[in-house]
N, C-alpha and C. Protein backbone atom coordinates (compact mmCIF):
# COMPACT_ATOMS: atom_id res chain seq x y z
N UNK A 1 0.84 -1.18 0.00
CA UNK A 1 0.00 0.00 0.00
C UNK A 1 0.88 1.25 0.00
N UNK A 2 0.51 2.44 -0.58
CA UNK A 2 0.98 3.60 -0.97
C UNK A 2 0.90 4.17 0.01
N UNK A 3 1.73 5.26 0.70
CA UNK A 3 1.47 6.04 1.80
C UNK A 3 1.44 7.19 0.98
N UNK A 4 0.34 8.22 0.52
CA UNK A 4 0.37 9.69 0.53
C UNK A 4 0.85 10.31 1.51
N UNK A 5 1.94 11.49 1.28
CA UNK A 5 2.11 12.27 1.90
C UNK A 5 1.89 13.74 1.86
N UNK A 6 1.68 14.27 0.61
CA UNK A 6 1.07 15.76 0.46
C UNK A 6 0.23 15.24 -0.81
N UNK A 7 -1.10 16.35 -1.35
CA UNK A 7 -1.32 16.15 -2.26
C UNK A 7 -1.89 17.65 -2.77
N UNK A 8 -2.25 18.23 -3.97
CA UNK A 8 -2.70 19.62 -4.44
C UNK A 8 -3.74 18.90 -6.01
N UNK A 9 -3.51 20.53 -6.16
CA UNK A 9 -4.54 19.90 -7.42
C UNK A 9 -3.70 19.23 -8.67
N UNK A 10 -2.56 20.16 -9.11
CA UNK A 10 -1.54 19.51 -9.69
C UNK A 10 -0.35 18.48 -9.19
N UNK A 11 -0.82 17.76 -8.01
CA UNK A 11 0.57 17.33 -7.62
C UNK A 11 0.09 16.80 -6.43
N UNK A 12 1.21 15.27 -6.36
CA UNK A 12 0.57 14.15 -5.49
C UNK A 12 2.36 14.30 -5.09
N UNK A 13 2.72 13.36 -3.53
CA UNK A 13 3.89 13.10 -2.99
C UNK A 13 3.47 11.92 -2.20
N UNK A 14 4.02 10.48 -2.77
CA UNK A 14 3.41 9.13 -2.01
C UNK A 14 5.06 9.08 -1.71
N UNK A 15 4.61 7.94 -0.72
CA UNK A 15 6.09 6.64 -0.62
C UNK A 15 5.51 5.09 -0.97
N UNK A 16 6.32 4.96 -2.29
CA UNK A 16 5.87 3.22 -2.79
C UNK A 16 6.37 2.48 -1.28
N UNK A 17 5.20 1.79 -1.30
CA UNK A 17 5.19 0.73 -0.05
C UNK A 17 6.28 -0.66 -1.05
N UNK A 18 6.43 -0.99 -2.09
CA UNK A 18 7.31 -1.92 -2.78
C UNK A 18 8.82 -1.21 -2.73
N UNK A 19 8.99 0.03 -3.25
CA UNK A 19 10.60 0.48 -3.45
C UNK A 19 10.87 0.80 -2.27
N UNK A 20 10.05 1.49 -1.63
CA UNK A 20 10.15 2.52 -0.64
C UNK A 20 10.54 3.96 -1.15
N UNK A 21 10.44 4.16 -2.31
CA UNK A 21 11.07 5.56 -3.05
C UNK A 21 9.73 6.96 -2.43
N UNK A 22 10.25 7.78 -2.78
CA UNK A 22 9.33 8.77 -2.23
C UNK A 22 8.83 9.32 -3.93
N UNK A 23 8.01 9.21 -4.26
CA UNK A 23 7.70 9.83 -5.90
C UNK A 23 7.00 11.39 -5.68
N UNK A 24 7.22 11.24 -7.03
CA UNK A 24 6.36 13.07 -6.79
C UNK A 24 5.77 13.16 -7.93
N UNK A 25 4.83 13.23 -8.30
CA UNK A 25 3.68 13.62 -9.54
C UNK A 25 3.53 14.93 -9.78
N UNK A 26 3.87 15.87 -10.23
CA UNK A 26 3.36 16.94 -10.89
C UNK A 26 3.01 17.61 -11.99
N UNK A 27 1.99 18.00 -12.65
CA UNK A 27 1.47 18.12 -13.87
C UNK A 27 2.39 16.79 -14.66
N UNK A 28 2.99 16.99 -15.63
CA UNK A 28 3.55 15.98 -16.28
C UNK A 28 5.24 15.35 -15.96
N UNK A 29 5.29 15.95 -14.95
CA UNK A 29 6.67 15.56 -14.63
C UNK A 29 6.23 14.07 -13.42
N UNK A 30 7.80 13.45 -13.10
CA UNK A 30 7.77 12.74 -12.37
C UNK A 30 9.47 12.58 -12.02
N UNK A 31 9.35 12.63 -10.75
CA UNK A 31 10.22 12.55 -9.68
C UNK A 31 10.45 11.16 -8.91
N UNK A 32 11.50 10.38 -8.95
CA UNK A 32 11.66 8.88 -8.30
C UNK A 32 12.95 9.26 -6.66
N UNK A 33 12.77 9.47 -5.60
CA UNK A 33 13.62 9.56 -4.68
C UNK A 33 14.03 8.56 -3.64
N UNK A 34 14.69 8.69 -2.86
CA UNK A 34 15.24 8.14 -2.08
C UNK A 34 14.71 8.96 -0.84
N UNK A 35 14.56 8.75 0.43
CA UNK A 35 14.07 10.05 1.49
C UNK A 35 15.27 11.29 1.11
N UNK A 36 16.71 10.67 1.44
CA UNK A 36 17.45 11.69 1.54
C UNK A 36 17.57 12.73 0.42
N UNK A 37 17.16 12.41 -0.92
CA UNK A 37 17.22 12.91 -2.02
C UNK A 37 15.92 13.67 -1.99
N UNK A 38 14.79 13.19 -1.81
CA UNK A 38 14.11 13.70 -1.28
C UNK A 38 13.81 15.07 -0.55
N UNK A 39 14.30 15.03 0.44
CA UNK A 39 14.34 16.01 1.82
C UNK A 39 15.12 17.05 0.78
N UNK A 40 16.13 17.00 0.52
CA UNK A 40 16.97 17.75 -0.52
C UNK A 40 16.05 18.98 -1.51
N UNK A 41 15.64 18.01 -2.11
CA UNK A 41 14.65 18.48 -3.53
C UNK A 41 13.65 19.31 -3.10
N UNK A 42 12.99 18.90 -2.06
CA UNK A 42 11.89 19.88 -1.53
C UNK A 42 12.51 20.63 -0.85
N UNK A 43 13.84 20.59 -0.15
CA UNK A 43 13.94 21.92 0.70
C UNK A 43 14.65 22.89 -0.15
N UNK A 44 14.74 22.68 -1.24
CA UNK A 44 15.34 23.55 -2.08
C UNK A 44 14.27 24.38 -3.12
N UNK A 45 13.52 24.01 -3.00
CA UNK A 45 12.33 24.37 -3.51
C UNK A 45 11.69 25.48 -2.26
N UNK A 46 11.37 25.00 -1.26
CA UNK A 46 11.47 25.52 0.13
C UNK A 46 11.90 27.54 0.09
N UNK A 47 13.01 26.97 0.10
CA UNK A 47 14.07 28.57 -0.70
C UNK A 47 14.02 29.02 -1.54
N UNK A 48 13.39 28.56 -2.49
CA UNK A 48 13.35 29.49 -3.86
C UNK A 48 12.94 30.07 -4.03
N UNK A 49 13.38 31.56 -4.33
CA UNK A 49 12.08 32.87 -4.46
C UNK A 49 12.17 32.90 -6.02
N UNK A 50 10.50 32.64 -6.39
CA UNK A 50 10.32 32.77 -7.64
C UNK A 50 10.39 34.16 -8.45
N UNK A 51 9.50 34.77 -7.69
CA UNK A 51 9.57 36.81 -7.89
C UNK A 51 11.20 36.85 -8.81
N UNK A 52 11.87 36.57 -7.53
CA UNK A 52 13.32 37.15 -7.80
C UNK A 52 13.98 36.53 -9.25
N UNK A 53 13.94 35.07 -9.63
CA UNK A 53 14.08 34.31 -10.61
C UNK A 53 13.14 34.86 -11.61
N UNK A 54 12.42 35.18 -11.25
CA UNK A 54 11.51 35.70 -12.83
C UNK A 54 11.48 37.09 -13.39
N UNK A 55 12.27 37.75 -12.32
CA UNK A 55 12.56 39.03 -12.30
C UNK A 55 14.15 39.50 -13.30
N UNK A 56 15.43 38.10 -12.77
CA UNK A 56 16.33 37.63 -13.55
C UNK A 56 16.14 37.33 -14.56
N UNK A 57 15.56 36.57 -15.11
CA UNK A 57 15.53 35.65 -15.76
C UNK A 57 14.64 36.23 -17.12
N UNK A 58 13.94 37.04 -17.04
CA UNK A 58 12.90 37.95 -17.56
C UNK A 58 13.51 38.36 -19.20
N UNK A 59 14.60 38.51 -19.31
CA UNK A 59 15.19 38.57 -20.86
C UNK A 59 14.98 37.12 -21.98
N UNK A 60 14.77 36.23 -20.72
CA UNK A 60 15.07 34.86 -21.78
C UNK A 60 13.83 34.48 -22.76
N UNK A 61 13.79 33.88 -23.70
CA UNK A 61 12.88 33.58 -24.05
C UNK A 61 11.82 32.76 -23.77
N UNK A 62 12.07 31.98 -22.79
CA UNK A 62 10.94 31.02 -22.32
C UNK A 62 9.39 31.91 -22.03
N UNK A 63 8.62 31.01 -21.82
CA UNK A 63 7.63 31.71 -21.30
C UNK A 63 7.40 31.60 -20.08
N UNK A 64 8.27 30.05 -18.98
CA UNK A 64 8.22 30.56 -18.02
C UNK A 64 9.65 30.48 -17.32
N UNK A 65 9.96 31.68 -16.53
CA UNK A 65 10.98 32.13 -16.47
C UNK A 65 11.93 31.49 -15.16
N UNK A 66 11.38 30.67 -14.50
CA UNK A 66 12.03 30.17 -13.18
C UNK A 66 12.53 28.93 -13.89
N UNK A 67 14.14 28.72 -13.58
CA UNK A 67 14.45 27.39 -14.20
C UNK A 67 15.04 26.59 -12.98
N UNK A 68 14.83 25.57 -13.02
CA UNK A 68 15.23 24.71 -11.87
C UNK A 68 15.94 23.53 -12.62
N UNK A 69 17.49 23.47 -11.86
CA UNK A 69 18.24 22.24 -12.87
C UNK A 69 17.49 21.27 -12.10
N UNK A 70 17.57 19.57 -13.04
CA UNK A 70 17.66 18.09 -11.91
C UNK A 70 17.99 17.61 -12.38
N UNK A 71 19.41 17.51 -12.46
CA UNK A 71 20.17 17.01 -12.32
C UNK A 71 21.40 16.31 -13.68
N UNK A 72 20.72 16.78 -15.04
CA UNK A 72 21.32 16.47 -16.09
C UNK A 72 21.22 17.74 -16.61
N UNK A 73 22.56 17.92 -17.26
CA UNK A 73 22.91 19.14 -17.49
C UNK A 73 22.04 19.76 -19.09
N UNK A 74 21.88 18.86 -19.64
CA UNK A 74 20.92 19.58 -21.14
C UNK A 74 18.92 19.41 -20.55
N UNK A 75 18.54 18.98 -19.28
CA UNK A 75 17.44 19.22 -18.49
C UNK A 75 17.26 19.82 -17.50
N UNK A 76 15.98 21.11 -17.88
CA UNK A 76 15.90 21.64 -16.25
C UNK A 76 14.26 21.61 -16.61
N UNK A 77 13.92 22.28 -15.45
CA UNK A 77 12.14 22.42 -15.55
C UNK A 77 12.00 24.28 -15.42
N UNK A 78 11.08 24.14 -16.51
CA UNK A 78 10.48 25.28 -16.51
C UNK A 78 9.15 25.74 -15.95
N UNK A 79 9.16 26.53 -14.65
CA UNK A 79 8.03 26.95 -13.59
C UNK A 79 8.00 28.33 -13.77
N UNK A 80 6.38 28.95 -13.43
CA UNK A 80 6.39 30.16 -13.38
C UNK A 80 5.83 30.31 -11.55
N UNK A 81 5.65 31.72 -11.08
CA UNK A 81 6.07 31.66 -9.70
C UNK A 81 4.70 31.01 -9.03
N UNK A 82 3.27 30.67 -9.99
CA UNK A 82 2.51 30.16 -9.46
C UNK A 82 2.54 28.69 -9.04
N UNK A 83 3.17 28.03 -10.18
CA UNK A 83 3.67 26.57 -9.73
C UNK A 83 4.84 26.28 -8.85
N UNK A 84 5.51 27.29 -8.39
CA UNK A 84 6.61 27.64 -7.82
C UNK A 84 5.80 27.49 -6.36
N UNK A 85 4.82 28.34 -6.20
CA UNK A 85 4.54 28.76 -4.94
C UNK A 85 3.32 26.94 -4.69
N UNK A 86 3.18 26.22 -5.79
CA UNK A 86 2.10 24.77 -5.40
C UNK A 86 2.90 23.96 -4.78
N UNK A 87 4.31 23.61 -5.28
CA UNK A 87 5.22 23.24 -4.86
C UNK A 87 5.90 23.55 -3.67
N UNK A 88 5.59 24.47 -3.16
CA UNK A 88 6.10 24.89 -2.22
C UNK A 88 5.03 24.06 -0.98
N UNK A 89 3.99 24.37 -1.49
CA UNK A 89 2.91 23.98 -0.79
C UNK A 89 2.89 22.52 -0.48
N UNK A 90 2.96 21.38 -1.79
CA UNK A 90 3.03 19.96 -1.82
C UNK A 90 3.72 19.59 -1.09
N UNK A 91 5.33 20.69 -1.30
CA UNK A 91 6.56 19.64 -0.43
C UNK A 91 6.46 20.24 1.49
N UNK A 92 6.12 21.49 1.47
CA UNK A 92 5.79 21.47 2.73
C UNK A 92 5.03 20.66 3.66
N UNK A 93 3.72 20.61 3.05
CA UNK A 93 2.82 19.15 3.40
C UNK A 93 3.52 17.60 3.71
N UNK A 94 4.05 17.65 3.05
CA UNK A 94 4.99 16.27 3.01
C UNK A 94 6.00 15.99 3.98
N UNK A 95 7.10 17.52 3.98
CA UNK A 95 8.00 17.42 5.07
C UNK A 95 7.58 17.51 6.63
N UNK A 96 5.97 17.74 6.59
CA UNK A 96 5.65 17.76 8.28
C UNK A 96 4.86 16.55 8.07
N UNK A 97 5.07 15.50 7.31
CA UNK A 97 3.87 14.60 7.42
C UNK A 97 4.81 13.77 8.56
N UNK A 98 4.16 12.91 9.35
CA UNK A 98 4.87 11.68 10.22
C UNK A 98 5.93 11.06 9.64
N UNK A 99 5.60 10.62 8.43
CA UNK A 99 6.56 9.58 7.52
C UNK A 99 8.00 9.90 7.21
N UNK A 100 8.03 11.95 7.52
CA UNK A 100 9.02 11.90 7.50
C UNK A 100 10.50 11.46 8.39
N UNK A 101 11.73 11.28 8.15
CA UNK A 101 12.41 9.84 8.97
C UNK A 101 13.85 11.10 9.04
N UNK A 102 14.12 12.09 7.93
CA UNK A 102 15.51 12.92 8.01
C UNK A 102 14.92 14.27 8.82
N UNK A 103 15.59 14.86 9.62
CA UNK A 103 15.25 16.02 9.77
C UNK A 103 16.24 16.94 10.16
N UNK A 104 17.18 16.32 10.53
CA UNK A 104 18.82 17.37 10.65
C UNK A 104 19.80 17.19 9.02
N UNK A 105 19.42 16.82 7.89
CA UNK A 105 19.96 16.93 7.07
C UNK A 105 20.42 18.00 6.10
N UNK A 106 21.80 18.47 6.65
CA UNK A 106 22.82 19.19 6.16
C UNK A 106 22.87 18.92 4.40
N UNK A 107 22.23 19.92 3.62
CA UNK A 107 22.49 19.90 1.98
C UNK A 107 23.33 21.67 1.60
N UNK A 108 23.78 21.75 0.47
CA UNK A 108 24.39 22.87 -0.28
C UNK A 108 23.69 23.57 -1.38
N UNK A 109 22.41 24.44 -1.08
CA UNK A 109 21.76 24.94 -1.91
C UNK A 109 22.18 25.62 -2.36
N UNK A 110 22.18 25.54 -4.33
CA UNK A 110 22.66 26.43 -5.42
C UNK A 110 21.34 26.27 -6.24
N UNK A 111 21.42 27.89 -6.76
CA UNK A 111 20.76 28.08 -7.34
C UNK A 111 21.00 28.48 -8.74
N UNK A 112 19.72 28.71 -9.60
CA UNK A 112 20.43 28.68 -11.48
C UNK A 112 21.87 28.38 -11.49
């Protein structure tokens, strides 16, 4: 059985009861973690001020202007600050759920 841990309108955060991976569903993306990778990804998201990134970023051509790398260098995701701010929401939900197991975990947030 699946444990949900946050969910929104665009965007679900379970832990497979088979891998134990923590997944993340959002609009068409999909996310496969580990907790610790995990905890990571959302708290970096956590920090991200979209305003400010879209405020930067505002010359480029995309249409939406917040870019977030993961982890391969010719892929990033393109968010504008409303999906910025759902996400914020999903992974918060998630990091106060019970299930979570890391909570002193030391990461190196970089941004663009």
């Amino acid at each position: 059985m699946n444990s949900t841990l946050s969910k929104t309108e665009n965007g679900n955060v379970f832990r497979c009861s088979g891998c134990n991976k923590i997944h993340i569903e959002y609009k068409n993306l999909n996310f496969n973690f580990n907790e610790r990778e995990y905890v990571r990804f959302a708290r970096y998201f956590k920090e991200l001020d979209g305003l400010y990134w879209e405020k930067i970023n505002s010359h480029l051509p995309y249409r939406k202007k917040i870019i977030v790398p993961v982890g391969h260098s010719s892929f990033n995701v393109l968010l504008n600050k409303e999906e910025v701010q759902e996400l914020k929401t999903l992974f918060s939900n998630s990091l106060n759920h019970p299930y979570e197991m890391i909570t002193n975990f030391k990461y190196q947030l970089s941004h663009n």
